[in-house]
N, C-alpha and C. Protein backbone atom coordinates (compact mmCIF):
# COMPACT_ATOMS: atom_id res chain seq x y z
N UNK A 1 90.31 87.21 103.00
CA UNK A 1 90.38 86.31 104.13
C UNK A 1 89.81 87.02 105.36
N UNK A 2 88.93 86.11 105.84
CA UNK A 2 88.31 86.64 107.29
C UNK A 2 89.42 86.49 108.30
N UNK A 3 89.58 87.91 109.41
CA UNK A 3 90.15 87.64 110.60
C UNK A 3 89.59 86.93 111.83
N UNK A 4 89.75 86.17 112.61
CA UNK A 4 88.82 85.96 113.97
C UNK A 4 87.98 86.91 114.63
N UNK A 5 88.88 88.43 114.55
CA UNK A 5 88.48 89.52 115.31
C UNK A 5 87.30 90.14 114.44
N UNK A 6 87.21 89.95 112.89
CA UNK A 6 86.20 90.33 112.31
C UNK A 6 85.12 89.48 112.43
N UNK A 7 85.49 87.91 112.60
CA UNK A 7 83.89 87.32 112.78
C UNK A 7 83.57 87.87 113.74
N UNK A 8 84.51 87.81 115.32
CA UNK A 8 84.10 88.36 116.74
C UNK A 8 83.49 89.71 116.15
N UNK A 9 83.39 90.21 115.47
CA UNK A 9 82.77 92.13 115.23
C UNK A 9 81.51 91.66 114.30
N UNK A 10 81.44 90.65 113.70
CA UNK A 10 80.00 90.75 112.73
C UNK A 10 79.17 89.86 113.75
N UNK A 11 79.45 88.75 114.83
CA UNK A 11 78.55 88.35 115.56
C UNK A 11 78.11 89.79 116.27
N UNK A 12 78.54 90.41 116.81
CA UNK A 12 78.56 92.22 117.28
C UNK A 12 76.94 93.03 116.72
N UNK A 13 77.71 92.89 115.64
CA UNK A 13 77.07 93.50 114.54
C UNK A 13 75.43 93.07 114.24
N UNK A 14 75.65 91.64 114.44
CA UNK A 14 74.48 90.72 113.63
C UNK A 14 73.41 91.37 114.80
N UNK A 15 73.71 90.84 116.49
CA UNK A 15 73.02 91.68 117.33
C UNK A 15 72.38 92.32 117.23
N UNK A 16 73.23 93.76 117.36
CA UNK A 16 73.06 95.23 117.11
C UNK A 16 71.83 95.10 115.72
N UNK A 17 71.75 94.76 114.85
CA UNK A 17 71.07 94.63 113.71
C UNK A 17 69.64 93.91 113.81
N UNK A 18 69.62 93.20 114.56
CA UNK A 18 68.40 92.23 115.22
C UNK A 18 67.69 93.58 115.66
N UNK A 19 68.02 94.68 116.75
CA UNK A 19 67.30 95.33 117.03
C UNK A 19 67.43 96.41 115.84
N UNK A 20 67.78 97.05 115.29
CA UNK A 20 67.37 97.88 113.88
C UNK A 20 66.58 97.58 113.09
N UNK A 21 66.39 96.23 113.00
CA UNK A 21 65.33 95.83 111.86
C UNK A 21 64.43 95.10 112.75
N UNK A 22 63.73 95.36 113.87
CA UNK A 22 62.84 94.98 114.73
C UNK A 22 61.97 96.73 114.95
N UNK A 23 62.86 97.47 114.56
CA UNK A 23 62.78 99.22 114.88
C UNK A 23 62.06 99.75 113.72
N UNK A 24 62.60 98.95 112.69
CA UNK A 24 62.56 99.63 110.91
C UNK A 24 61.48 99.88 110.54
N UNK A 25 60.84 100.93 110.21
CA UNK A 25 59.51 101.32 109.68
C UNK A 25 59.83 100.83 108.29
N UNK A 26 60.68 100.55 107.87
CA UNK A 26 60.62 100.19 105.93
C UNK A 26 60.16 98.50 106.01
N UNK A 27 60.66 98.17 107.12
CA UNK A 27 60.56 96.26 107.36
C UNK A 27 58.94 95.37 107.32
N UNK A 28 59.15 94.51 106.91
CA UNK A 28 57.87 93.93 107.29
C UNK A 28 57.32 93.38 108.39
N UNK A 29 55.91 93.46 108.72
CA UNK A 29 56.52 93.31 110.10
C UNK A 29 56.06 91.90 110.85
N UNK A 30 56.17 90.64 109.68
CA UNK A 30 56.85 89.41 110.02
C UNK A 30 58.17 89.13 110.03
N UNK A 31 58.67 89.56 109.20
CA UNK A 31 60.06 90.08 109.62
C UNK A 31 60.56 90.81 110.51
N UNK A 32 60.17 92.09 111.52
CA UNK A 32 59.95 92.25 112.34
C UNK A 32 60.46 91.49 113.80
N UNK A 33 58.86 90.34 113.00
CA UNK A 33 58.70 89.68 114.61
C UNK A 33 59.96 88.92 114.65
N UNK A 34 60.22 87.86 113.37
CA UNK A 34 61.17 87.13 113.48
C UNK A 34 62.20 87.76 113.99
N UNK A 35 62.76 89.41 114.27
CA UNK A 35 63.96 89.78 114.35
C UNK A 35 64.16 90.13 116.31
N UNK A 36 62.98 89.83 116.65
CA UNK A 36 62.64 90.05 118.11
C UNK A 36 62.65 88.68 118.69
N UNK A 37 61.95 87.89 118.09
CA UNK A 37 62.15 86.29 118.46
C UNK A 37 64.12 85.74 118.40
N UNK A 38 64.33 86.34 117.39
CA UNK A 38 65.81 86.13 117.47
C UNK A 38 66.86 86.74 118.23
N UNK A 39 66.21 88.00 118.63
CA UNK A 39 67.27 88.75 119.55
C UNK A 39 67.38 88.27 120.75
N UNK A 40 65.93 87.27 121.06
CA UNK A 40 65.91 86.49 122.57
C UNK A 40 66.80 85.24 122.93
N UNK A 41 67.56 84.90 121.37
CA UNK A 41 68.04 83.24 121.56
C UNK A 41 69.81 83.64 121.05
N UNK A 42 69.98 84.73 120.77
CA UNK A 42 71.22 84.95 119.54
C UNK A 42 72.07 85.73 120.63
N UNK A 43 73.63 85.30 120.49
CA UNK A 43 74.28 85.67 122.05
C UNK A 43 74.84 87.23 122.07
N UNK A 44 74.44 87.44 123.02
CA UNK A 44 74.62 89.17 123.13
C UNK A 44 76.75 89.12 123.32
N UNK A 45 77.13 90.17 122.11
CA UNK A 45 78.76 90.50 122.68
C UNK A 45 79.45 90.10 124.15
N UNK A 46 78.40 90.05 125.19
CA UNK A 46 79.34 89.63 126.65
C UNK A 46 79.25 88.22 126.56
N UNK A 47 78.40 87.47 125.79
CA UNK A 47 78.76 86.26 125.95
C UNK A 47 79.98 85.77 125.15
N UNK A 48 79.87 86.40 124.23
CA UNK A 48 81.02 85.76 122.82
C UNK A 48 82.47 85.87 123.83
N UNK A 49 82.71 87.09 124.48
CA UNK A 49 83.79 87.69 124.88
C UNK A 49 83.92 86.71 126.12
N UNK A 50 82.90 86.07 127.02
CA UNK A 50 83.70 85.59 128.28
C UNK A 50 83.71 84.03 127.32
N UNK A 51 83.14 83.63 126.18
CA UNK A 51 83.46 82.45 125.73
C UNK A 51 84.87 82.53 125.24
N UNK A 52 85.26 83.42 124.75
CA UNK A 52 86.99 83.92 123.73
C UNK A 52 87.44 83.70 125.03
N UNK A 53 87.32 84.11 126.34
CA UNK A 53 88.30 84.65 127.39
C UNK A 53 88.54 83.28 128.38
N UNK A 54 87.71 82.37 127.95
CA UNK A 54 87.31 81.06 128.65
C UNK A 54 87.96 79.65 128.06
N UNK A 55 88.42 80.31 126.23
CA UNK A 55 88.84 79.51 125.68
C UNK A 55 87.94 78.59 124.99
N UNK A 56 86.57 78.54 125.34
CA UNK A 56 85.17 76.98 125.36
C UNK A 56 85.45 76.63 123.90
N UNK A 57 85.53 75.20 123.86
CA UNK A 57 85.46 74.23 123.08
C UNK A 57 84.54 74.69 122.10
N UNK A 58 83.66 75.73 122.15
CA UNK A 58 83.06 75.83 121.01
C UNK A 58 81.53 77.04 121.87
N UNK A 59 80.80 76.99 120.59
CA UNK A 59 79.19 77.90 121.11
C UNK A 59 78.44 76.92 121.66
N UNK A 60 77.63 77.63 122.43
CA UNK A 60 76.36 76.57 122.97
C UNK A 60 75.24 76.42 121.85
N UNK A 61 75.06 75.11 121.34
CA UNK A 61 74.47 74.96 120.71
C UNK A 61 72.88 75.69 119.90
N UNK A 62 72.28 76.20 121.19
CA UNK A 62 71.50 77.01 120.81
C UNK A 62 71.68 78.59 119.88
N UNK A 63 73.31 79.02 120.78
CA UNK A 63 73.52 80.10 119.98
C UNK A 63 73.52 80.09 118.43
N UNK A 64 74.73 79.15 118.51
CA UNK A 64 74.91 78.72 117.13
C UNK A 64 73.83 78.44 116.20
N UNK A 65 72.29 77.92 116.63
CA UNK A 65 71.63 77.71 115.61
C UNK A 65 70.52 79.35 115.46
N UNK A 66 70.58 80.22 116.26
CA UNK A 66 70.18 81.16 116.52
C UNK A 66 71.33 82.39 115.27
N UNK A 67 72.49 82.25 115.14
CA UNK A 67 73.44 82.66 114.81
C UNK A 67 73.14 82.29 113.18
N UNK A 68 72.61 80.91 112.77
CA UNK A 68 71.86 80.44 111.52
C UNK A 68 71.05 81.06 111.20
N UNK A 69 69.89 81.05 112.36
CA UNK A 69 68.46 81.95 111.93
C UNK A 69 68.87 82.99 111.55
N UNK A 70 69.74 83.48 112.30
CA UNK A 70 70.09 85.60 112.20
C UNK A 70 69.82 85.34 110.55
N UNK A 71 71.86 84.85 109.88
CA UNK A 71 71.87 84.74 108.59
C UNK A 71 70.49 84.88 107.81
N UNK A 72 70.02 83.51 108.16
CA UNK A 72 68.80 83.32 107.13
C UNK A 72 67.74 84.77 106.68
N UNK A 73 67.41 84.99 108.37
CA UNK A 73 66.76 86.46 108.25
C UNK A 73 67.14 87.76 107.41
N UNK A 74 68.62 87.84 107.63
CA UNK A 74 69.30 88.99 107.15
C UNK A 74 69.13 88.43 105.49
N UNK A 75 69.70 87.64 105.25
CA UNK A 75 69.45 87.36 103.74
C UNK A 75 68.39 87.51 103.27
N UNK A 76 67.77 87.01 103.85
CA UNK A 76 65.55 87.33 103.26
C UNK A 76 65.85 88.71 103.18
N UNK A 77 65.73 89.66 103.93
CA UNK A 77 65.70 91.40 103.83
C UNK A 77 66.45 91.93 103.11
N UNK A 78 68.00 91.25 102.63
CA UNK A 78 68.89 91.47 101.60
C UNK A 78 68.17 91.60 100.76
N UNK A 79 67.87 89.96 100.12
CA UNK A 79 66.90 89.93 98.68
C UNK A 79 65.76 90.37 98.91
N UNK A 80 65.31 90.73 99.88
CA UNK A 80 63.21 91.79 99.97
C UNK A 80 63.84 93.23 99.77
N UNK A 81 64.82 93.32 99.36
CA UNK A 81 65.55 95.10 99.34
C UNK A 81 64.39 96.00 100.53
N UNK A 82 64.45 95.16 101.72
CA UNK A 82 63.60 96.11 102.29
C UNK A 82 64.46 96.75 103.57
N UNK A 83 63.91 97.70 104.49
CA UNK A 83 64.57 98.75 105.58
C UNK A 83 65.15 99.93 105.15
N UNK A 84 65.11 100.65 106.05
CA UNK A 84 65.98 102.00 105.72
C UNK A 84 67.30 101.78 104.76
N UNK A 85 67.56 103.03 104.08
CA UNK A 85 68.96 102.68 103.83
C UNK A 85 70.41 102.20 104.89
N UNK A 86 69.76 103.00 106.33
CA UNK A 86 70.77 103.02 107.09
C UNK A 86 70.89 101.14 106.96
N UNK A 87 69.42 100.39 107.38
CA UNK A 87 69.39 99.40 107.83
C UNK A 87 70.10 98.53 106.96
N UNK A 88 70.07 99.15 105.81
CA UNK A 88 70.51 97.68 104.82
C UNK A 88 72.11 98.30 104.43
N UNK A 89 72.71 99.49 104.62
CA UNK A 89 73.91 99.60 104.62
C UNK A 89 74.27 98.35 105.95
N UNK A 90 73.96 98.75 106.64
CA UNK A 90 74.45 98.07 108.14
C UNK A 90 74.33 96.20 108.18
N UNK A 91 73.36 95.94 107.17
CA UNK A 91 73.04 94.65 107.02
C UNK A 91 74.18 94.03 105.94
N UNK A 92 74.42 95.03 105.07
CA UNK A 92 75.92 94.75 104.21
C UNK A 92 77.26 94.44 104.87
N UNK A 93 77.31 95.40 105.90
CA UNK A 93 78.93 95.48 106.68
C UNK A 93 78.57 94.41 107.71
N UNK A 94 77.49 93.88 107.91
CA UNK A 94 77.08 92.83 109.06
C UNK A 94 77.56 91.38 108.16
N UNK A 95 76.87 91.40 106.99
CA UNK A 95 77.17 89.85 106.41
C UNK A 95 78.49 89.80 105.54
N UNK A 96 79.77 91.09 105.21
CA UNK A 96 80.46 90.89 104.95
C UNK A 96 81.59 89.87 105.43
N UNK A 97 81.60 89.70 106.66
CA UNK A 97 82.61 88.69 107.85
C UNK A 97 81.57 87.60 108.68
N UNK A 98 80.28 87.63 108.06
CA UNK A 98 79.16 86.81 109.35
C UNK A 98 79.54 85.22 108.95
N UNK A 99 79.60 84.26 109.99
CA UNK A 99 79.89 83.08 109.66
C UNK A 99 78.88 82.32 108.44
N UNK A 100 79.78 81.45 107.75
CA UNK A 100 78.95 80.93 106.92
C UNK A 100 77.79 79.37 107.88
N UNK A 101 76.84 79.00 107.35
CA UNK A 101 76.09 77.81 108.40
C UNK A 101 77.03 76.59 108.49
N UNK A 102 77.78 76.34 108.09
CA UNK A 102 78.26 75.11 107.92
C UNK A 102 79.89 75.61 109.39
N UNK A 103 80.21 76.65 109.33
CA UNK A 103 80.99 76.79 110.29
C UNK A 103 80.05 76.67 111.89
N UNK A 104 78.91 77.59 111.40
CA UNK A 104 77.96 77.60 113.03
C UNK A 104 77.64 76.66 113.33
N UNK A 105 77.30 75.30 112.41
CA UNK A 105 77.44 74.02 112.77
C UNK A 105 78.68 73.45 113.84
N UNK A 106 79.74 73.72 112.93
CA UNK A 106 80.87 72.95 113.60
C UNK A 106 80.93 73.86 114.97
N UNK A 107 81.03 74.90 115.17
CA UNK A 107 81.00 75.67 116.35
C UNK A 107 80.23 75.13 117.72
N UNK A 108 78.59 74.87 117.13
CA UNK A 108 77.92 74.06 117.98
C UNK A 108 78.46 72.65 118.56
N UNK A 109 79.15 72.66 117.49
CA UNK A 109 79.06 70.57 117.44
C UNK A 109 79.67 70.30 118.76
N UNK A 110 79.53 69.54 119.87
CA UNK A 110 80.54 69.36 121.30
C UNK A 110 81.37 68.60 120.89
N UNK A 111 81.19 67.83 119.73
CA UNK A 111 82.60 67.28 119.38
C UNK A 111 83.45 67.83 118.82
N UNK A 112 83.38 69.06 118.36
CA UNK A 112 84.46 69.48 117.47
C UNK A 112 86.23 69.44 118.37
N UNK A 113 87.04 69.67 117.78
CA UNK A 113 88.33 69.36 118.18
C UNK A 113 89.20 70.34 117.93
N UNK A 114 88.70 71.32 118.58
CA UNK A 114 89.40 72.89 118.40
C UNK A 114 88.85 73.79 119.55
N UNK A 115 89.65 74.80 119.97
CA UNK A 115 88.56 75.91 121.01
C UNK A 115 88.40 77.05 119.89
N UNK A 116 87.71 77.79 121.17
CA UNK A 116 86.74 78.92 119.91
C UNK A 116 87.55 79.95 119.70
N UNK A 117 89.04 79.89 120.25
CA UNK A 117 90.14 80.71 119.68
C UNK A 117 90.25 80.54 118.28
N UNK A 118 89.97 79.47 117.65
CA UNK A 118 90.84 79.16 116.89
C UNK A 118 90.01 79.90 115.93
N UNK A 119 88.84 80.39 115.74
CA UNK A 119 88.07 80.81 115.43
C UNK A 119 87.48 82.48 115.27
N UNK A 120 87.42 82.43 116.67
CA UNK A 120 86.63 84.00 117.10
C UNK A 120 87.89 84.80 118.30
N UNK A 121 88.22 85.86 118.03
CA UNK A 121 89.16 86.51 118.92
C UNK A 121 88.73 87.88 119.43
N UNK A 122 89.14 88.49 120.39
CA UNK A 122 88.35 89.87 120.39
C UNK A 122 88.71 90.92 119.39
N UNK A 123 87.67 91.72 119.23
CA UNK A 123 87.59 92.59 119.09
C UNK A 123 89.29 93.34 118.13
N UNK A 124 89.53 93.77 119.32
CA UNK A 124 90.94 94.24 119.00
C UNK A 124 91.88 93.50 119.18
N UNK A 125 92.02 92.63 119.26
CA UNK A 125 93.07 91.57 119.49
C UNK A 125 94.49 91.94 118.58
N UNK A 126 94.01 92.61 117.15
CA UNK A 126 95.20 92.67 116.51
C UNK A 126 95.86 94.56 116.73
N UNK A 127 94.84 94.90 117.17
CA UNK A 127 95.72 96.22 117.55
C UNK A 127 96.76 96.52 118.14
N UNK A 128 97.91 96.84 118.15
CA UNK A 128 99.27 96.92 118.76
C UNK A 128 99.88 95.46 118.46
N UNK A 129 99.92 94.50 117.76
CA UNK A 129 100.85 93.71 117.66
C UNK A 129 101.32 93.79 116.53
């Protein structure tokens, strides 16, 4: 079972990973580009955190479909067994907790009927309780 605080750490992650495999001499480098085009639309950790801290009804739609692309990307390089080892260790511990598309949907959706607590929490949220 996924925690909130672990999706909040693989959106983190997914980031952080956009630029490693934009870096990767093992990568291709349409893959590459795609991972630079995505780092421009896909929400950097301070956003996730003032969205958790704000409570919002959900992601801004763009993230969320940006948050799709990531997936899609990372999976292509999964199955291309391509990047450093570091890169594709890191691409493992990234898609172990990464949302599945059908949640980044509902996340986007402005109708959904939940906040993004219910969902994504910080970081450490469960430390000391």
């Amino acid at each position: 079972m996924t925690m909130p605080s672990e999706r909040t750490r693989s959106l983190r992650w997914g980031w952080e990973l956009l630029s490693a495999i934009a870096e990767d001499p093992d990568v291709d480098g349409l893959i590459k580009q795609d991972a630079v085009a995505l780092k421009a639309t896909y929400p950097p950790p301070e956003l996730i955190a003032e969205l958790i801290e704000a409570e919002a009804s959900g992601l801004p739609p763009a993230a969320a479909q940006s948050i799709c692309a990531a997936a899609d990307l990372f999976n292509k390089l999964r199955l291309n067994h391509q990047g450093t080892e570091e890169t594709r260790k890191d691409l493992i511990f990234t898609l172990r907790h990464y949302p599945a598309a059908n949640d980044m949907r509902l996340m986007g959706c402005e109708s959904a009927h939940f906040r993004i607590t219910d969902w994504l929490l910080p970081e450490d949220w469960y430390q000391g309780r």
